[in-house]
Protein backbone atom coordinates (compact mmCIF):
# COMPACT_ATOMS: atom_id res chain seq x y z
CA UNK A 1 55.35 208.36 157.14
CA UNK A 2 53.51 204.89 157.69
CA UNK A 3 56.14 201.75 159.32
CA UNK A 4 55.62 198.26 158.00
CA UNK A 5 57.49 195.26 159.48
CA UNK A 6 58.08 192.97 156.92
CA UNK A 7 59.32 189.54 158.04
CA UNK A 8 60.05 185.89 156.94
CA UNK A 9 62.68 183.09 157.83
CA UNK A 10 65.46 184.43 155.79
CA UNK A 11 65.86 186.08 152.30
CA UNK A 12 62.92 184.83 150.60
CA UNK A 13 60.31 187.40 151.70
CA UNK A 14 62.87 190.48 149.95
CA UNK A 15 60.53 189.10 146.81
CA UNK A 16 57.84 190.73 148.30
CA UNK A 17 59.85 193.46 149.36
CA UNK A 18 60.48 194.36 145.92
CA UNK A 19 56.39 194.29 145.05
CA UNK A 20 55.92 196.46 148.43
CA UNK A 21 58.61 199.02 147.16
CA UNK A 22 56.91 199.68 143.96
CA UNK A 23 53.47 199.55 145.45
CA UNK A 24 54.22 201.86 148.20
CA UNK A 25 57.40 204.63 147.68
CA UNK A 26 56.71 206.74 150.87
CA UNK A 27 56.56 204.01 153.08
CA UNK A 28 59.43 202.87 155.64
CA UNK A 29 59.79 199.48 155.44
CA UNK A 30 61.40 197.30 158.10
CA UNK A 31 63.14 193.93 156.91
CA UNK A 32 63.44 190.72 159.32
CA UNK A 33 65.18 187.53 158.02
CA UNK A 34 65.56 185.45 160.90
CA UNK A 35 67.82 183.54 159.19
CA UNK A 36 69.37 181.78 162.37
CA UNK A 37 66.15 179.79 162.45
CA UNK A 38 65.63 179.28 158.63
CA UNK A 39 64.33 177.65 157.13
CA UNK A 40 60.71 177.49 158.82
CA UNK A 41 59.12 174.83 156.88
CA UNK A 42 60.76 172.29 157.94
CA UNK A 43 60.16 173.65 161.93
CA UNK A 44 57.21 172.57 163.93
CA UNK A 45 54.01 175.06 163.84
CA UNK A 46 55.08 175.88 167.85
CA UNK A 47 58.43 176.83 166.60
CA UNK A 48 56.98 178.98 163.81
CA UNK A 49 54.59 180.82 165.91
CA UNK A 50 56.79 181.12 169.02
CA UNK A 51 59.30 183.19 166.58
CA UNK A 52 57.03 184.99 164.81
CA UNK A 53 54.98 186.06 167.90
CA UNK A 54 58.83 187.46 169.45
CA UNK A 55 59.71 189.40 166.26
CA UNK A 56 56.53 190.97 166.18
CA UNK A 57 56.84 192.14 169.38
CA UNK A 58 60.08 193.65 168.88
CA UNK A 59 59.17 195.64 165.43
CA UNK A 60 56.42 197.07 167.44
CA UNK A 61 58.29 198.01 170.59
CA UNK A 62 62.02 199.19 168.81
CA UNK A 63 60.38 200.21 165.39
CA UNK A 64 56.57 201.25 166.28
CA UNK A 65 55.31 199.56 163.01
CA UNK A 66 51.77 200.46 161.57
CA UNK A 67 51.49 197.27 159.81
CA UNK A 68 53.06 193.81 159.23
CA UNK A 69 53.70 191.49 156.34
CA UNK A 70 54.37 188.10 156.82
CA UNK A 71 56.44 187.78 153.85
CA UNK A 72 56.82 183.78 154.36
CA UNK A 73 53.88 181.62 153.42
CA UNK A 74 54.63 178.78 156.50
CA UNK A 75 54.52 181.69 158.96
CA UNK A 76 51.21 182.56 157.34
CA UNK A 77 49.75 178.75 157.82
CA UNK A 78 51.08 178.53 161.38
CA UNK A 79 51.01 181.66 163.29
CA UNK A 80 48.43 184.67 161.79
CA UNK A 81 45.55 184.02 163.15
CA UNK A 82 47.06 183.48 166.50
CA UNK A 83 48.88 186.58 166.12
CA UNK A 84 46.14 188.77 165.08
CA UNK A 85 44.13 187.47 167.93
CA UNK A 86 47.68 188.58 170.28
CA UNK A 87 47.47 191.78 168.47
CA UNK A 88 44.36 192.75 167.70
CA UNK A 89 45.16 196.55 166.94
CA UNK A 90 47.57 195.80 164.38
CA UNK A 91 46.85 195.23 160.40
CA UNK A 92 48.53 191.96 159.42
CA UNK A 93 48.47 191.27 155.93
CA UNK A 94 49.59 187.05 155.41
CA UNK A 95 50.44 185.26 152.34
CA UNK A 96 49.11 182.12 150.49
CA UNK A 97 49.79 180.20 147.71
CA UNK A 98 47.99 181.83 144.87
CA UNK A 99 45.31 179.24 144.18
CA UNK A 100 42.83 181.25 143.22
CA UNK A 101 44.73 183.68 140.60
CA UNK A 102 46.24 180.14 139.38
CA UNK A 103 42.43 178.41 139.14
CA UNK A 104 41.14 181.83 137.42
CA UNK A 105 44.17 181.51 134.75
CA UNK A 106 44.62 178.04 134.03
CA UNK A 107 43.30 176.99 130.90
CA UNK A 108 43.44 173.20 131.11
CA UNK A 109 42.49 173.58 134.99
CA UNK A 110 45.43 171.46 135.79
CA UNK A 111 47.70 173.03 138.30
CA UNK A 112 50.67 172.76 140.03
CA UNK A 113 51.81 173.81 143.19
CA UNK A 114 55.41 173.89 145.18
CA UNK A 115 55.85 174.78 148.51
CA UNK A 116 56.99 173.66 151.52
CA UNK A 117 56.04 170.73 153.73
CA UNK A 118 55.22 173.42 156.59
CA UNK A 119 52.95 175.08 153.59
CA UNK A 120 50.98 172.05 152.53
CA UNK A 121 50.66 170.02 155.52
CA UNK A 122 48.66 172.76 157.61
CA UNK A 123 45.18 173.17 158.17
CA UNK A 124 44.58 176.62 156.88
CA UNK A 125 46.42 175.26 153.26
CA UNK A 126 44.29 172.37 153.36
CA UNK A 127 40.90 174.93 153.76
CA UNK A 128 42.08 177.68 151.24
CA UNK A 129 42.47 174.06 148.43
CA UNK A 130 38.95 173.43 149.68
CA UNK A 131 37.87 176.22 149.02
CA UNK A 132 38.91 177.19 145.57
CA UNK A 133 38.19 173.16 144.62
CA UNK A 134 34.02 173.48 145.80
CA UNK A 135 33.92 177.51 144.44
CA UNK A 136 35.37 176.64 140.67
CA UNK A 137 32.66 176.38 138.13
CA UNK A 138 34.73 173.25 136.13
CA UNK A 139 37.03 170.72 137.26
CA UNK A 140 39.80 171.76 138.83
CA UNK A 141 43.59 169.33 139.35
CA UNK A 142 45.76 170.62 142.28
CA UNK A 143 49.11 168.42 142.39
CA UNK A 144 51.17 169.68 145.47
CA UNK A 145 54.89 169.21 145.78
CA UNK A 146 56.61 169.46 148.85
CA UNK A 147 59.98 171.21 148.29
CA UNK A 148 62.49 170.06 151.21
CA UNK A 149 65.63 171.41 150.84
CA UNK A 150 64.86 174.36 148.14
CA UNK A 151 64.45 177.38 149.82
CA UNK A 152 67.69 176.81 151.62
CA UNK A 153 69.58 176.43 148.55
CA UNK A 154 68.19 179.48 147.70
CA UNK A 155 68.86 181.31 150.80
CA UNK A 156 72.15 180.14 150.07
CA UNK A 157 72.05 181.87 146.80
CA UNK A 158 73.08 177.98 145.75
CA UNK A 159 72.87 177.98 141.95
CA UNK A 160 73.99 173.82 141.60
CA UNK A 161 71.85 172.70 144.35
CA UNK A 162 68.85 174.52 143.11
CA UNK A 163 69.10 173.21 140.07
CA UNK A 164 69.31 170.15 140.78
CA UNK A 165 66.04 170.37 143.62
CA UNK A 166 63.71 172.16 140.83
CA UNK A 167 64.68 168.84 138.06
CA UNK A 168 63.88 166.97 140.80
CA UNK A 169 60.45 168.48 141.85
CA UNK A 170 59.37 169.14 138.97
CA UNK A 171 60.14 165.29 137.49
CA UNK A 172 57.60 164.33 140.54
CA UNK A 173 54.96 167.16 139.79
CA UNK A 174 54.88 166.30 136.60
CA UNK A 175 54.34 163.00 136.85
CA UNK A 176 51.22 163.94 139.39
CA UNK A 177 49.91 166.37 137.18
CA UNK A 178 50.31 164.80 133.82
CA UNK A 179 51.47 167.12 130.63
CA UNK A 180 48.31 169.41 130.89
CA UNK A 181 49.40 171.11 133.88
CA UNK A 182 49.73 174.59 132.55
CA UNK A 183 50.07 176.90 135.41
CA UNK A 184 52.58 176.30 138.55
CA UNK A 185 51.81 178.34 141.72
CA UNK A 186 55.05 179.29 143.35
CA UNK A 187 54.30 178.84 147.05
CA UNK A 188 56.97 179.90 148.76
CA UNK A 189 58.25 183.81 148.76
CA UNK A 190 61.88 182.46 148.04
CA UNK A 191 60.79 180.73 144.93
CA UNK A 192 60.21 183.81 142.53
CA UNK A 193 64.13 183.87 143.00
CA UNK A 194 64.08 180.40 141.29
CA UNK A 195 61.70 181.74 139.25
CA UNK A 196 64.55 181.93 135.58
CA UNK A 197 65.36 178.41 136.14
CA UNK A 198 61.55 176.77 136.93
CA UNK A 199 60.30 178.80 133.72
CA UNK A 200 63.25 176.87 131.81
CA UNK A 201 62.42 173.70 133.25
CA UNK A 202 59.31 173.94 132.46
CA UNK A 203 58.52 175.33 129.40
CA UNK A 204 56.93 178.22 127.68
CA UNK A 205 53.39 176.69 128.05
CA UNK A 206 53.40 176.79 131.84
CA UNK A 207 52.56 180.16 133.61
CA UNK A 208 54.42 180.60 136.98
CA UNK A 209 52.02 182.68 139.69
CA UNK A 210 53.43 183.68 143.08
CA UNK A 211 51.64 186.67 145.64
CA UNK A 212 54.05 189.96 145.65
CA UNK A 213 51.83 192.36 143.93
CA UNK A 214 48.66 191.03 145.28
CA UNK A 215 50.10 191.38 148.90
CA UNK A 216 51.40 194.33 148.23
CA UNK A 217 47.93 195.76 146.63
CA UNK A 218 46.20 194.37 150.17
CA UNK A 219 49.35 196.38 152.58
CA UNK A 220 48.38 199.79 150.65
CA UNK A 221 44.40 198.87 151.10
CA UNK A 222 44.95 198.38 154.84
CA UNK A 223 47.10 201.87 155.17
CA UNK A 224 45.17 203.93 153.28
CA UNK A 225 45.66 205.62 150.45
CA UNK A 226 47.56 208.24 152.12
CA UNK A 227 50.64 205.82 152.54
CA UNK A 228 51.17 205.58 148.92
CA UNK A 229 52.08 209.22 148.96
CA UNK A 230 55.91 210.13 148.11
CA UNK A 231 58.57 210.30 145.07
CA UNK A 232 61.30 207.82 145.42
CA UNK A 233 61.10 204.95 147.10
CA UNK A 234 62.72 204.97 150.65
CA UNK A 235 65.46 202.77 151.40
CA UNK A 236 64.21 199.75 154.15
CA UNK A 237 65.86 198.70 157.24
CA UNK A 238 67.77 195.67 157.06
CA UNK A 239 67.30 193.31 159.96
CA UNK A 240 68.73 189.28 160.02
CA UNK A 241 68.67 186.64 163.18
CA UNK A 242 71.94 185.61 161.42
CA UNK A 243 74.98 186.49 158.67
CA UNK A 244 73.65 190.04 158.12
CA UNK A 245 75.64 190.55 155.61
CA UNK A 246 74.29 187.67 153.72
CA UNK A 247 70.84 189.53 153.87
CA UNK A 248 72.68 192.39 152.82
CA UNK A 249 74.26 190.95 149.51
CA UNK A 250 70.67 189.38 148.71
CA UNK A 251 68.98 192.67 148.41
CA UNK A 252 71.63 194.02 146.51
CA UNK A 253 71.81 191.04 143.79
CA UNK A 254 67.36 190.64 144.06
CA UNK A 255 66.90 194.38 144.62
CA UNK A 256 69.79 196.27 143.48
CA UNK A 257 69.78 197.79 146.89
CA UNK A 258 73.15 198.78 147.94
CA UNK A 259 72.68 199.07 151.87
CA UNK A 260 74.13 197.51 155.02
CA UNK A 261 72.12 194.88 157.48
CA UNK A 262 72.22 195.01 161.14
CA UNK A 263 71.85 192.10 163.87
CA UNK A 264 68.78 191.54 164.89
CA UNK A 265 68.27 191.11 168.65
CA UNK A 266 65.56 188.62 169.62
């Protein structure tokens, strides 16, 4: 049986937990939430990449993983490509805001984007825009909102307070994007938990995208198919930086996973 380490700042990445589950049943996954250092875009990229270079060690050394996820889109931005240079023998499989399924779906070609201000203000964000903006074959409208503040409310399973920060987002994206904007590009993992109350928000014309299947379509490619092998899906190891039970209670409400968390040690 294949190990995957999948990791993010706190509770957010169990999103694409949940897409990894289905995708691959008769793999062990391994959960960090290093929620004592949450949440990590509003950290500096050093901060970002000095944690994420110290859990990965430790998932490889206590848990021998095969593969890692970084489940956590300001990880992604800050620290992969270091990392995979630091561990060159070892898949990583990152995540991005979904810009291109977005530009591919959008009828009106006016999209919108939330993440967080670690997310948008990096370099490899700014490319992967580029990129989709000079490859589109019509115009293309990318309005980026940074979301300060939300994925904490969310870690904090925060119902009031993320109310309130999605009205408020969304008043400014809108007003960027104009009432064409018909697709919104949920760039951070913790978001898709949000995901009832944005769809409200905004309407039944707007099409929310975030990157759990694809990632999990790219974590069986880089196995092999021989990972996706199995009945039942086997139950993950729980890992949190901080209030393990709080990770625990999040992947029973988001999963309906009934299993204990344990301390994490780095």
């Amino acid at each position: 049986m294949k190990t995957v380490g999948v990791f993010d700042s706190g509770v957010g990445g169990l999103s694409v937990l949940r897409a990894l589950l289905a995708e691959l049943p008769g793999t062990r996954f391994v959960y960090v939430a290093d929620s004592a250092h949450a949440p990590y875009g509003e950290r500096s990229a050093a901060e970002v990449s000095a944690r994420t270079d110290r859990i990965t060690a430790h998932l490889r050394e206590a848990h021998g993983i095969d593969a890692l996820v970084l489940a956590c889109n300001t990880a992604t931005a800050h620290a992969i490509d270091e990392l995979r240079k630091t561990h060159p023998d070892l898949p990583v499989v990152g995540v991005e805001p979904a810009l291109k399924p977005a530009a591919t779906s959008s009828r009106s070609g006016r999209i919108g984007v939330l993440a967080t201000r670690g997310t948008l203000g990096s370099a490899r964000f700014a490319q992967l825009l580029e990129r989709q903006i000079h490859a589109a074959t019509r115009p293309l409208h990318f309005s980026c909102q940074p979301c300060d503040g939300l994925a904490d409310a969310i870690e904090r399973h925060d119902a009031p307070a993320t109310l309130a920060l999605c009205e408020r987002y969304l008043q400014t994206l809108s007003e960027q994007a104009g009432p064409d904007m018909d697709t919104l590009v949920l760039g951070c993992t913790h978001y898709p938990f949000a995901a009832e109350v944005l769809s409200r928000l905004c309407g039944p014309q707007v099409t929310l995208v975030d990157t759990g299947t694809p990632v999990a379509r790219r974590t069986r490619q880089v196995l092999g198919t021989t990972a996706t092998a199995g009945g039942s899906a086997t139950p993950p190891l729980l890992l949190a930086s901080a209030s393990p039970d709080a990770l625990a209670q999040a992947a029973q409400r988001w999963l309906n996973i009934q299993i204990p968390a344990s301390g994490l040690p780095v």
